[in-house]
PDB file of N, CA and C in Angstrom:
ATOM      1  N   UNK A   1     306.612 -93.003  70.066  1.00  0.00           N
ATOM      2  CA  UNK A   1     305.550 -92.756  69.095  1.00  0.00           C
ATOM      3  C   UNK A   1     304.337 -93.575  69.487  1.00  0.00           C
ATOM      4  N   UNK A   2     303.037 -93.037  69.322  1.00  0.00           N
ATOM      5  CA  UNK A   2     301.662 -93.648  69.370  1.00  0.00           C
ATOM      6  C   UNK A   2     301.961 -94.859  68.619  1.00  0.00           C
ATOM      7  N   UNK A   3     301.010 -95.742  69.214  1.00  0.00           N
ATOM      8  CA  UNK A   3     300.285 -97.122  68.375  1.00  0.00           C
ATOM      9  C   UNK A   3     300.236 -96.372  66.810  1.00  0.00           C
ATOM     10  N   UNK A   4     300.842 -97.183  65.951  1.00  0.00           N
ATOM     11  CA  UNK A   4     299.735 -97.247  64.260  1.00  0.00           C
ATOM     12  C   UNK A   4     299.252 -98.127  63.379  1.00  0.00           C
ATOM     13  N   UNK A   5     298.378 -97.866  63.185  1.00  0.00           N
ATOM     14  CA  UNK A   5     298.046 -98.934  62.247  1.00  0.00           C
ATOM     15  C   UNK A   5     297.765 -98.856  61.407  1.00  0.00           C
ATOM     16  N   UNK A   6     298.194-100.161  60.440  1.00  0.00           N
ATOM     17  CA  UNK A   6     298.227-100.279  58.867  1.00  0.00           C
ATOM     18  C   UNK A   6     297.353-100.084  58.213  1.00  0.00           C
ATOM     19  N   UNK A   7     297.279 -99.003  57.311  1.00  0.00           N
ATOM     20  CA  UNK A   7     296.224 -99.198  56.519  1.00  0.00           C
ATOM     21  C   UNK A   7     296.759 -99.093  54.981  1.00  0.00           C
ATOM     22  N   UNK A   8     295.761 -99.867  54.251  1.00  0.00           N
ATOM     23  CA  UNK A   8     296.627 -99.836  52.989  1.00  0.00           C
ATOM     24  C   UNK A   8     295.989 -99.017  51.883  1.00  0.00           C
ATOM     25  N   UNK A   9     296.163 -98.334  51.051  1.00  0.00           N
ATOM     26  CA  UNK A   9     295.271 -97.368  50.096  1.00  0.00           C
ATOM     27  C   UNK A   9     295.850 -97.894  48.982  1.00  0.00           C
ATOM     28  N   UNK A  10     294.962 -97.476  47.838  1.00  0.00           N
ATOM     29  CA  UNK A  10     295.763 -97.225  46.551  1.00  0.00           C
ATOM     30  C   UNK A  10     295.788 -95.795  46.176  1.00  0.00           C
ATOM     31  N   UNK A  11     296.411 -95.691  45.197  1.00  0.00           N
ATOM     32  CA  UNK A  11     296.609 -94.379  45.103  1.00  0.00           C
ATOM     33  C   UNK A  11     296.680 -94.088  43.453  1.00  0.00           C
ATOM     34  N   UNK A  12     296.491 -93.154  42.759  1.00  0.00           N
ATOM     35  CA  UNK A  12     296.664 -93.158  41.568  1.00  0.00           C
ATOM     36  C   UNK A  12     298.172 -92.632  41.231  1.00  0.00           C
ATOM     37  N   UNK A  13     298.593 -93.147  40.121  1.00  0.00           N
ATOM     38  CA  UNK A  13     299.719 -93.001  39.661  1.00  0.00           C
ATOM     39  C   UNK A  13     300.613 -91.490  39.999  1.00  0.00           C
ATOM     40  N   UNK A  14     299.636 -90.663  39.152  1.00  0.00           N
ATOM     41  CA  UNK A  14     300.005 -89.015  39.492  1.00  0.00           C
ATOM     42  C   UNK A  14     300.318 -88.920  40.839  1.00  0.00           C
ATOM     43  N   UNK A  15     298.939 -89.001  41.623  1.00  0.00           N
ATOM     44  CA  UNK A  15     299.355 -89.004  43.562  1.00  0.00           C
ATOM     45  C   UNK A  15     300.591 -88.941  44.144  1.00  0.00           C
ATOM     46  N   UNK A  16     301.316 -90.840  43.408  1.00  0.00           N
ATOM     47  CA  UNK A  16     301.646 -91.633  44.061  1.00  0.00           C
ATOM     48  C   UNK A  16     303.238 -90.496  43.689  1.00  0.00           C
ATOM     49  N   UNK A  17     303.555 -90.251  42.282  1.00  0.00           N
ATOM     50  CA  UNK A  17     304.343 -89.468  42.056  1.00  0.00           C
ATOM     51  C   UNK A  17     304.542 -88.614  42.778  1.00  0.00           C
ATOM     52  N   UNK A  18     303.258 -86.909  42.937  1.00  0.00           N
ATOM     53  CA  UNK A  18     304.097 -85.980  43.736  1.00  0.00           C
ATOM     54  C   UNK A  18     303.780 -86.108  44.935  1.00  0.00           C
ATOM     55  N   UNK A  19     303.204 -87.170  46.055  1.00  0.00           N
ATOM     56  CA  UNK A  19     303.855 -87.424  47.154  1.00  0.00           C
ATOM     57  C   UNK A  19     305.180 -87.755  47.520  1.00  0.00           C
ATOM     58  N   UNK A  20     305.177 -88.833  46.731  1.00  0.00           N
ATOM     59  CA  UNK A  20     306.664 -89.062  46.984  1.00  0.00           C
ATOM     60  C   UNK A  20     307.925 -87.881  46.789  1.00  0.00           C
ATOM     61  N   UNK A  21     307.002 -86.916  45.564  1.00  0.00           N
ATOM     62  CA  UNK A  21     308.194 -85.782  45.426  1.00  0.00           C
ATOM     63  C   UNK A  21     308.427 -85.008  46.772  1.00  0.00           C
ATOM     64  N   UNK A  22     307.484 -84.871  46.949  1.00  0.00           N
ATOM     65  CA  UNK A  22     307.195 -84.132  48.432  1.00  0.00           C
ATOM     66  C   UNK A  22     307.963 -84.528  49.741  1.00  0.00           C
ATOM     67  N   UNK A  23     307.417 -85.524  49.741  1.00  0.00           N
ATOM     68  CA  UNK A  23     308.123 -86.538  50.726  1.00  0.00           C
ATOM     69  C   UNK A  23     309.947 -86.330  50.669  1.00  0.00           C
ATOM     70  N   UNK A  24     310.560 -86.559  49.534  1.00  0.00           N
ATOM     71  CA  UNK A  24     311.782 -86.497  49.106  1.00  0.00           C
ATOM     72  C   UNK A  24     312.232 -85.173  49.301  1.00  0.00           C
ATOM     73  N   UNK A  25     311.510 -84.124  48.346  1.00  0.00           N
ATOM     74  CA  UNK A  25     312.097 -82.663  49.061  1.00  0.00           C
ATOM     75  C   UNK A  25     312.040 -82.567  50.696  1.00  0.00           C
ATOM     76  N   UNK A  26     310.962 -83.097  51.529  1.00  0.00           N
ATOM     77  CA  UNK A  26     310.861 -82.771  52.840  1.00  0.00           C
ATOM     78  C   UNK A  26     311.585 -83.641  53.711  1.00  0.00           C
ATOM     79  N   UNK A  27     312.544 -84.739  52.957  1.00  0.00           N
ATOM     80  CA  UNK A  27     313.135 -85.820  53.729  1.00  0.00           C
ATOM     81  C   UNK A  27     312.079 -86.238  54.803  1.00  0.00           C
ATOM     82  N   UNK A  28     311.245 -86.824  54.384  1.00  0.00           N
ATOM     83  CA  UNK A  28     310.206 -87.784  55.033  1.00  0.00           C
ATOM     84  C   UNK A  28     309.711 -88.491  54.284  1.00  0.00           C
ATOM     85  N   UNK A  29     309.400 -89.706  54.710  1.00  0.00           N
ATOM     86  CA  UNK A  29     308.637 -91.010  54.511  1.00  0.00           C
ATOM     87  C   UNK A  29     307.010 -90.197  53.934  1.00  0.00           C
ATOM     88  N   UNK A  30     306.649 -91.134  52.720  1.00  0.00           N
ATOM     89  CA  UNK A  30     304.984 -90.861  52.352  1.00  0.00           C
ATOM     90  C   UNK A  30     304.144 -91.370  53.202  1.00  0.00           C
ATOM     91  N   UNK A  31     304.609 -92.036  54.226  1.00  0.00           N
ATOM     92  CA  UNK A  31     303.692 -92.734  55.309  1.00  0.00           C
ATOM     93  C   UNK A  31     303.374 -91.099  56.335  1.00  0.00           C
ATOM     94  N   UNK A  32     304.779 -90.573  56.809  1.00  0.00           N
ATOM     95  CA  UNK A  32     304.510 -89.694  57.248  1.00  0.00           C
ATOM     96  C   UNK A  32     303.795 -88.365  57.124  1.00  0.00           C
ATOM     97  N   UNK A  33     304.035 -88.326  55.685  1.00  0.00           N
ATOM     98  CA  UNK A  33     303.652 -87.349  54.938  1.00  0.00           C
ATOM     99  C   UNK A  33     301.854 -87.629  55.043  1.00  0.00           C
ATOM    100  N   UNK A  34     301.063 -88.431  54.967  1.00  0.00           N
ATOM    101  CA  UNK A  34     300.359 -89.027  54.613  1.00  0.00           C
ATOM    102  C   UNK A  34     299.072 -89.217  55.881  1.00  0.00           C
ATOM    103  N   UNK A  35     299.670 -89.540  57.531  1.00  0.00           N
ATOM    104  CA  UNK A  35     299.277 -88.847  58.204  1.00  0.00           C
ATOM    105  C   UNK A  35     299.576 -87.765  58.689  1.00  0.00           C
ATOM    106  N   UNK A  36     300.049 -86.735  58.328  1.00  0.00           N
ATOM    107  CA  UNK A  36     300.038 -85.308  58.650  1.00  0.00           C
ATOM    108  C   UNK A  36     298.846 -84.949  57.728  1.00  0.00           C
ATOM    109  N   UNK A  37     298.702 -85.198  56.774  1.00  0.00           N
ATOM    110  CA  UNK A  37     297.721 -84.737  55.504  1.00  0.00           C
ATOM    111  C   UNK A  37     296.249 -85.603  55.934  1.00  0.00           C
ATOM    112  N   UNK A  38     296.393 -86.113  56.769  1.00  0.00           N
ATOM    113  CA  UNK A  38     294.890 -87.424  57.325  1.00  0.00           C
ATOM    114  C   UNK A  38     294.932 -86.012  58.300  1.00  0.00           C
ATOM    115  N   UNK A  39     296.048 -85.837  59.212  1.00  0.00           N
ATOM    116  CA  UNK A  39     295.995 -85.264  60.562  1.00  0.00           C
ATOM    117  C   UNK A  39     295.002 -83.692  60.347  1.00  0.00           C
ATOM    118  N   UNK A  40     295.543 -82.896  59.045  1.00  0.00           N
ATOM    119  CA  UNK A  40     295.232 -81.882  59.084  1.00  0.00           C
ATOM    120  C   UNK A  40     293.518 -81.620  58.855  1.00  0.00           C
ATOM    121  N   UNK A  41     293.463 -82.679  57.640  1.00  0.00           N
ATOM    122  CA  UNK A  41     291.608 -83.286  57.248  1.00  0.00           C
ATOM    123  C   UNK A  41     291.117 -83.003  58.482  1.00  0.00           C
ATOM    124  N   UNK A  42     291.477 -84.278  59.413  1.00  0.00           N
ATOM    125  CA  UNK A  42     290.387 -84.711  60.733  1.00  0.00           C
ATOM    126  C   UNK A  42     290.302 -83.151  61.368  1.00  0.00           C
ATOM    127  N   UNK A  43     291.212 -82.320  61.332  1.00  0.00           N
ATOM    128  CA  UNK A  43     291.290 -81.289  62.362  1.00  0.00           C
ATOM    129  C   UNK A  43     290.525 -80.045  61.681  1.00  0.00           C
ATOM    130  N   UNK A  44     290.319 -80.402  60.440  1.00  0.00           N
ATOM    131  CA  UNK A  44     289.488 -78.974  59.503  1.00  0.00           C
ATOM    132  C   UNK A  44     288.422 -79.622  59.761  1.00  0.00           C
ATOM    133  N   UNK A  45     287.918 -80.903  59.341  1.00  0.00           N
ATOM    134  CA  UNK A  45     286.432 -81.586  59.676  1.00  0.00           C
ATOM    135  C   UNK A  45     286.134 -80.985  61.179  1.00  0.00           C
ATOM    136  N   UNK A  46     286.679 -81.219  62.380  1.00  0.00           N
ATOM    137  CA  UNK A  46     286.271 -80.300  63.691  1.00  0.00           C
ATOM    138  C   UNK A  46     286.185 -79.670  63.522  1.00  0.00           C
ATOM    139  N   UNK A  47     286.777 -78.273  62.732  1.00  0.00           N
ATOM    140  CA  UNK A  47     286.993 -77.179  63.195  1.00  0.00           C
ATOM    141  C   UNK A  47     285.651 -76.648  62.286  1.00  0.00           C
ATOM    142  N   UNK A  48     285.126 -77.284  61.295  1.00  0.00           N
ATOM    143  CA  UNK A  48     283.878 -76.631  60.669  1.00  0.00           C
ATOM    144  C   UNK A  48     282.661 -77.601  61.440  1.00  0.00           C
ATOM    145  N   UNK A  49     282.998 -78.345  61.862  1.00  0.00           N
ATOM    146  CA  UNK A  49     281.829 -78.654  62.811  1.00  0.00           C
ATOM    147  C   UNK A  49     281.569 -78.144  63.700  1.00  0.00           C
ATOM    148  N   UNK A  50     282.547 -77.485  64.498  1.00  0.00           N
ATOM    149  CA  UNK A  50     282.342 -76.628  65.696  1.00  0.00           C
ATOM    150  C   UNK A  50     281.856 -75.242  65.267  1.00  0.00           C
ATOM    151  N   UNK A  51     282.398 -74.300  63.909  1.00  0.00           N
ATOM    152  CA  UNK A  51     282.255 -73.008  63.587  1.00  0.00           C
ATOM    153  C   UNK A  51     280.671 -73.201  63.308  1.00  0.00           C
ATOM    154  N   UNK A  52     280.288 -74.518  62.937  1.00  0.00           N
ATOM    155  CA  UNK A  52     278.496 -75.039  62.532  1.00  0.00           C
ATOM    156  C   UNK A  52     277.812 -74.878  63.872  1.00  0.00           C
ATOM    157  N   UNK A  53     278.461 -75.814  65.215  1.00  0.00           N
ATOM    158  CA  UNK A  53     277.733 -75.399  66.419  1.00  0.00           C
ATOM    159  C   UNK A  53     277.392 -74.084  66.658  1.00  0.00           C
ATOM    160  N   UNK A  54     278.869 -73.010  66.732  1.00  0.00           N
ATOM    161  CA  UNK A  54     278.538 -71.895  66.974  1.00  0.00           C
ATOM    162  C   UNK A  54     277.480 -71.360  66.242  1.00  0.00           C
ATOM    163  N   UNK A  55     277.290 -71.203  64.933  1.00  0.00           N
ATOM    164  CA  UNK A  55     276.551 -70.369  63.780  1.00  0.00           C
ATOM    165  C   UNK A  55     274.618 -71.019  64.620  1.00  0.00           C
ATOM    166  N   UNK A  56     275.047 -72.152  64.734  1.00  0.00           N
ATOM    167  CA  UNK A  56     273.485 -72.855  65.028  1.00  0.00           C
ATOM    168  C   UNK A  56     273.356 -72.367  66.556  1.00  0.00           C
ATOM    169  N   UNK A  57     274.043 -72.281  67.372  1.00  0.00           N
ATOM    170  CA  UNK A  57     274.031 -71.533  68.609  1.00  0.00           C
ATOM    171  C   UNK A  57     273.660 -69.634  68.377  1.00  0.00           C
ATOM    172  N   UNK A  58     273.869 -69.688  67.777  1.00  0.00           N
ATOM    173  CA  UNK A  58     274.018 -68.143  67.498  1.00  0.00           C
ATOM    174  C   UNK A  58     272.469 -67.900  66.898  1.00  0.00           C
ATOM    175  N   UNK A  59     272.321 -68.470  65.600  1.00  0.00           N
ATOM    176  CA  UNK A  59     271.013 -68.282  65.116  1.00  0.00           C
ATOM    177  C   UNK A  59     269.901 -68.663  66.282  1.00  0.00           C
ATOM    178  N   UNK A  60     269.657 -69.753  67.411  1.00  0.00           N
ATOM    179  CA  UNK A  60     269.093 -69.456  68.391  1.00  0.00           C
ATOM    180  C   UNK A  60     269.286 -68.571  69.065  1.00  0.00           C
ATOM    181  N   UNK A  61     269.785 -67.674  69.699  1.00  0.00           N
ATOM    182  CA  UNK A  61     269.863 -66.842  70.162  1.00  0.00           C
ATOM    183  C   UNK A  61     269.130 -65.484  70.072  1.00  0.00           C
ATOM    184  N   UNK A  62     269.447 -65.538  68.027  1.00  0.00           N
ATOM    185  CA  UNK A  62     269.009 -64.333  67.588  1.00  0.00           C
ATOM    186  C   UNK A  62     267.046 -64.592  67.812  1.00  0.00           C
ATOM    187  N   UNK A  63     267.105 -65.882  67.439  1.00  0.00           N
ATOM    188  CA  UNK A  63     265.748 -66.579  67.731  1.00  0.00           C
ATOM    189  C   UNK A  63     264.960 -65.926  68.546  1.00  0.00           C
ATOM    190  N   UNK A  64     265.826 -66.116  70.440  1.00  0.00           N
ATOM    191  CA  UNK A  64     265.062 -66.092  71.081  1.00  0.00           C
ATOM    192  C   UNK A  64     264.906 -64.431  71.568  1.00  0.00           C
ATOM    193  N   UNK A  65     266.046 -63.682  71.115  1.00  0.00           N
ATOM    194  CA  UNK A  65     265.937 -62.164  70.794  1.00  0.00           C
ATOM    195  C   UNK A  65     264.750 -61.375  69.923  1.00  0.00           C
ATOM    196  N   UNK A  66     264.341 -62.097  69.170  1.00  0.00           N
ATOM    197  CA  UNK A  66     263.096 -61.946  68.415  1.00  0.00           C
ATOM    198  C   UNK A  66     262.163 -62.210  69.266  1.00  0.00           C
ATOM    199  N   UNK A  67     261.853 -63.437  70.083  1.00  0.00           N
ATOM    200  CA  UNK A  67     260.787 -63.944  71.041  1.00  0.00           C
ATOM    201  C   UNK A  67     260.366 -62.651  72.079  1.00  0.00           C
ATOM    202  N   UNK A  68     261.802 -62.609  72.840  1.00  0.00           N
ATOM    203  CA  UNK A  68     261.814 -61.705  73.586  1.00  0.00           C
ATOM    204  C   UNK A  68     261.315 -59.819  73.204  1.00  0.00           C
ATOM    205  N   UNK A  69     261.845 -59.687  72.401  1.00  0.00           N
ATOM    206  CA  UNK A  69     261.522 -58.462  71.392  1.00  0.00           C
ATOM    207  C   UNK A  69     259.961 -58.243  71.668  1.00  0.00           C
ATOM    208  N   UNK A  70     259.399 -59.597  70.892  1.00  0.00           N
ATOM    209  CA  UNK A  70     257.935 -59.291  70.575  1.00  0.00           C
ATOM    210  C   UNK A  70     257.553 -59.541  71.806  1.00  0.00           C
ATOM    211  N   UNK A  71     257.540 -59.721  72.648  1.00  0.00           N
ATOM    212  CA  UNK A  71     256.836 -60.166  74.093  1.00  0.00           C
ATOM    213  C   UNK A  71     257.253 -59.139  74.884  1.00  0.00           C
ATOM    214  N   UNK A  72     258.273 -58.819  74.807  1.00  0.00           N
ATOM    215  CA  UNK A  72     258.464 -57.723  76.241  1.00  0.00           C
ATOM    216  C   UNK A  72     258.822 -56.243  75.400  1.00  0.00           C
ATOM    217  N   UNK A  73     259.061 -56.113  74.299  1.00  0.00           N
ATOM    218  CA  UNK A  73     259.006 -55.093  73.675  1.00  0.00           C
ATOM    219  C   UNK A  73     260.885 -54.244  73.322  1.00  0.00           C
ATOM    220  N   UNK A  74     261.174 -53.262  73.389  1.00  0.00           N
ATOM    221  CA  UNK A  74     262.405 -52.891  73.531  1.00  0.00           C
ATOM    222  C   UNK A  74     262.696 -51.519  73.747  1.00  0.00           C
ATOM    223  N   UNK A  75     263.633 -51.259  74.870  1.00  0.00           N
ATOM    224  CA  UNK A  75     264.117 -50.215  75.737  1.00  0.00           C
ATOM    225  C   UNK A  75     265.123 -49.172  74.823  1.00  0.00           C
ATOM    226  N   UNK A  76     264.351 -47.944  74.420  1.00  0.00           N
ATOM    227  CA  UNK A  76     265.051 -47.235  73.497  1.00  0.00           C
ATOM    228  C   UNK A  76     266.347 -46.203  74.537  1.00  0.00           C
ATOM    229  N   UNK A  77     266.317 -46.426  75.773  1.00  0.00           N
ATOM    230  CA  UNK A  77     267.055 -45.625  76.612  1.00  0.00           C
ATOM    231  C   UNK A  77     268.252 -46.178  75.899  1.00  0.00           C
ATOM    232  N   UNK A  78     269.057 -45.607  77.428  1.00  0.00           N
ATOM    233  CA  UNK A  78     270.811 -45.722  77.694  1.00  0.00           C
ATOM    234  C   UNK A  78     271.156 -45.966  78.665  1.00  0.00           C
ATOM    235  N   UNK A  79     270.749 -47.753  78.825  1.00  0.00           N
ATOM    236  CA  UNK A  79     270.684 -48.316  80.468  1.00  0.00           C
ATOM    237  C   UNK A  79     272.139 -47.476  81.195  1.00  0.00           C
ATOM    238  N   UNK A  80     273.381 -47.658  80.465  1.00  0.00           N
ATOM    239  CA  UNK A  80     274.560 -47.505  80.959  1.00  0.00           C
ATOM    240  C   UNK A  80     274.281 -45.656  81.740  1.00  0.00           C
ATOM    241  N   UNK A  81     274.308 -44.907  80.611  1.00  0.00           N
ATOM    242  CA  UNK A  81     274.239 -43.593  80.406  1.00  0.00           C
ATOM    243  C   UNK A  81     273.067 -43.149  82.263  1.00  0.00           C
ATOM    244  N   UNK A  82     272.365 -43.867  82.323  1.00  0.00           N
ATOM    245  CA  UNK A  82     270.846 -43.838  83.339  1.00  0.00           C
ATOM    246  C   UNK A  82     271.746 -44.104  84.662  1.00  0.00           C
ATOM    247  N   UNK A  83     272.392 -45.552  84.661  1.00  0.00           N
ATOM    248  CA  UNK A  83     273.090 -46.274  85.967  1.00  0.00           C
ATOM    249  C   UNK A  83     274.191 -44.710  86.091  1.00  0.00           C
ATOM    250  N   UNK A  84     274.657 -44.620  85.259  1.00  0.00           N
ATOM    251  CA  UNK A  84     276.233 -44.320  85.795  1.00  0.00           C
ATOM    252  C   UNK A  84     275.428 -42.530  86.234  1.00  0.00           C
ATOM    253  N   UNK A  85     274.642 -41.780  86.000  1.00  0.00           N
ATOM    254  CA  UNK A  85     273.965 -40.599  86.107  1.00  0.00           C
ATOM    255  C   UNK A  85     273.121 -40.766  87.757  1.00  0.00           C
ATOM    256  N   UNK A  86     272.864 -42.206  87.589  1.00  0.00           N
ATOM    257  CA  UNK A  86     271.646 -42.648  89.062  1.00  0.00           C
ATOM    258  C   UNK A  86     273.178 -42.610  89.583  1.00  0.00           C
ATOM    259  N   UNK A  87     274.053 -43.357  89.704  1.00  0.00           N
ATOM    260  CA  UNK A  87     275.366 -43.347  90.457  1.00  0.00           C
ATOM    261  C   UNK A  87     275.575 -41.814  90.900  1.00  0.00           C
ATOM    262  N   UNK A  88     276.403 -41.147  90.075  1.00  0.00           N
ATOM    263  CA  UNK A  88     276.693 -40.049  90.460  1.00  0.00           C
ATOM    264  C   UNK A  88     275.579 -38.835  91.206  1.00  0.00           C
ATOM    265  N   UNK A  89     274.224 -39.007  90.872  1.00  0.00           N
ATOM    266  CA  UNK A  89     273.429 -38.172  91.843  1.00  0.00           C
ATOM    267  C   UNK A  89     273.517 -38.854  93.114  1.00  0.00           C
ATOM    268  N   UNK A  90     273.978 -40.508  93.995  1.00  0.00           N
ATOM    269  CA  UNK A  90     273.703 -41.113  94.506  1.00  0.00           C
ATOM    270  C   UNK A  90     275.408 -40.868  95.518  1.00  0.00           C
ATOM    271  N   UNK A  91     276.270 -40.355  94.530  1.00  0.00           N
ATOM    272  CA  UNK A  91     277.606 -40.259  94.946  1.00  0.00           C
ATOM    273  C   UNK A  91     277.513 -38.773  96.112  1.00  0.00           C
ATOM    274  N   UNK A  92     276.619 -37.773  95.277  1.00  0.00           N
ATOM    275  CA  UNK A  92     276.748 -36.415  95.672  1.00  0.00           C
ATOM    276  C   UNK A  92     275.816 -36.310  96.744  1.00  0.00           C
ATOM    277  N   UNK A  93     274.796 -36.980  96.412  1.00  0.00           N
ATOM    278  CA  UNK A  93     274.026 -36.927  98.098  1.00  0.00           C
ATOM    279  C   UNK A  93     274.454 -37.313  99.201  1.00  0.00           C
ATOM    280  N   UNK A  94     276.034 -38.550  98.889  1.00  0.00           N
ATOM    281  CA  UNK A  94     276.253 -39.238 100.177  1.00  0.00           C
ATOM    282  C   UNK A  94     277.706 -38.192 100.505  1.00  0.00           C
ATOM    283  N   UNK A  95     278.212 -37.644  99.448  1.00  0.00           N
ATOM    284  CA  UNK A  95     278.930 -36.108  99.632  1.00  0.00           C
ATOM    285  C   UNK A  95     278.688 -35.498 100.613  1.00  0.00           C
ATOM    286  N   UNK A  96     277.177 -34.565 100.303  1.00  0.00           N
ATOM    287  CA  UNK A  96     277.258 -33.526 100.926  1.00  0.00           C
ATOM    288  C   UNK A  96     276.030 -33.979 102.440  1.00  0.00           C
ATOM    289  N   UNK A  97     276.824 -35.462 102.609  1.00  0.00           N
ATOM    290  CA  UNK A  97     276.411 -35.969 103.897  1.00  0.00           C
ATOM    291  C   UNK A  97     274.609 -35.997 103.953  1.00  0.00           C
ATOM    292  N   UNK A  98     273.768 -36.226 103.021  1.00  0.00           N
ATOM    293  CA  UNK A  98     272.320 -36.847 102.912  1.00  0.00           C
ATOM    294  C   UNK A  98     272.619 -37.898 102.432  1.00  0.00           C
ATOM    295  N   UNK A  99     271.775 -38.586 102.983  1.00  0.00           N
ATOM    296  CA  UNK A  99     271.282 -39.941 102.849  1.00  0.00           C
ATOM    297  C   UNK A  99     270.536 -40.902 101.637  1.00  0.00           C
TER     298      UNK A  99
END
């Protein structure tokens, strides 16, 4: 097992009760019980700090999609639909042996 260290809390009466119930149905120690329940905190605190990076990553983006928008304007084609059509006229010329 990792290093631990002591820390001491108080706890209010109620708490102190259905931890321990807990603890007892789960045959574990309230110590244990106690960091699993620290463990799960620290790991939701990341996990909405990171879903925050993304959202703030994202809203730049849309940012610079707007920038771009107004400055270079926007392509009502079907880039895909254009390539794969330039392909295949490009397939049939090298077909029927032109260049």
């Amino acid at each position: 097992m990792d290093t631990l260290y002591r820390t001491q809390i108080l706890l209010e009466p109620e708490q102190h009760k259905k931890l321990k119930e807990i603890a007892q149905v789960e045959d574990r120690s309230v110590s244990d019980l106690l960091r699993e329940l620290v463990r799960n905190y620290l790991e939701e605190l990341e996990h909405d700090a990171a879903k925050q990076r993304k959202l703030l990553a994202l809203a730049q983006l849309v940012q610079m999609q707007h920038v771009l928008r107004d400055r270079h304007g926007v392509y009502h084609g079907d880039l895909i639909a254009e390539l794969r059509d330039e392909r295949d006229e490009d397939n049939e010329r090298i077909w029927q042996g032109e260049s």
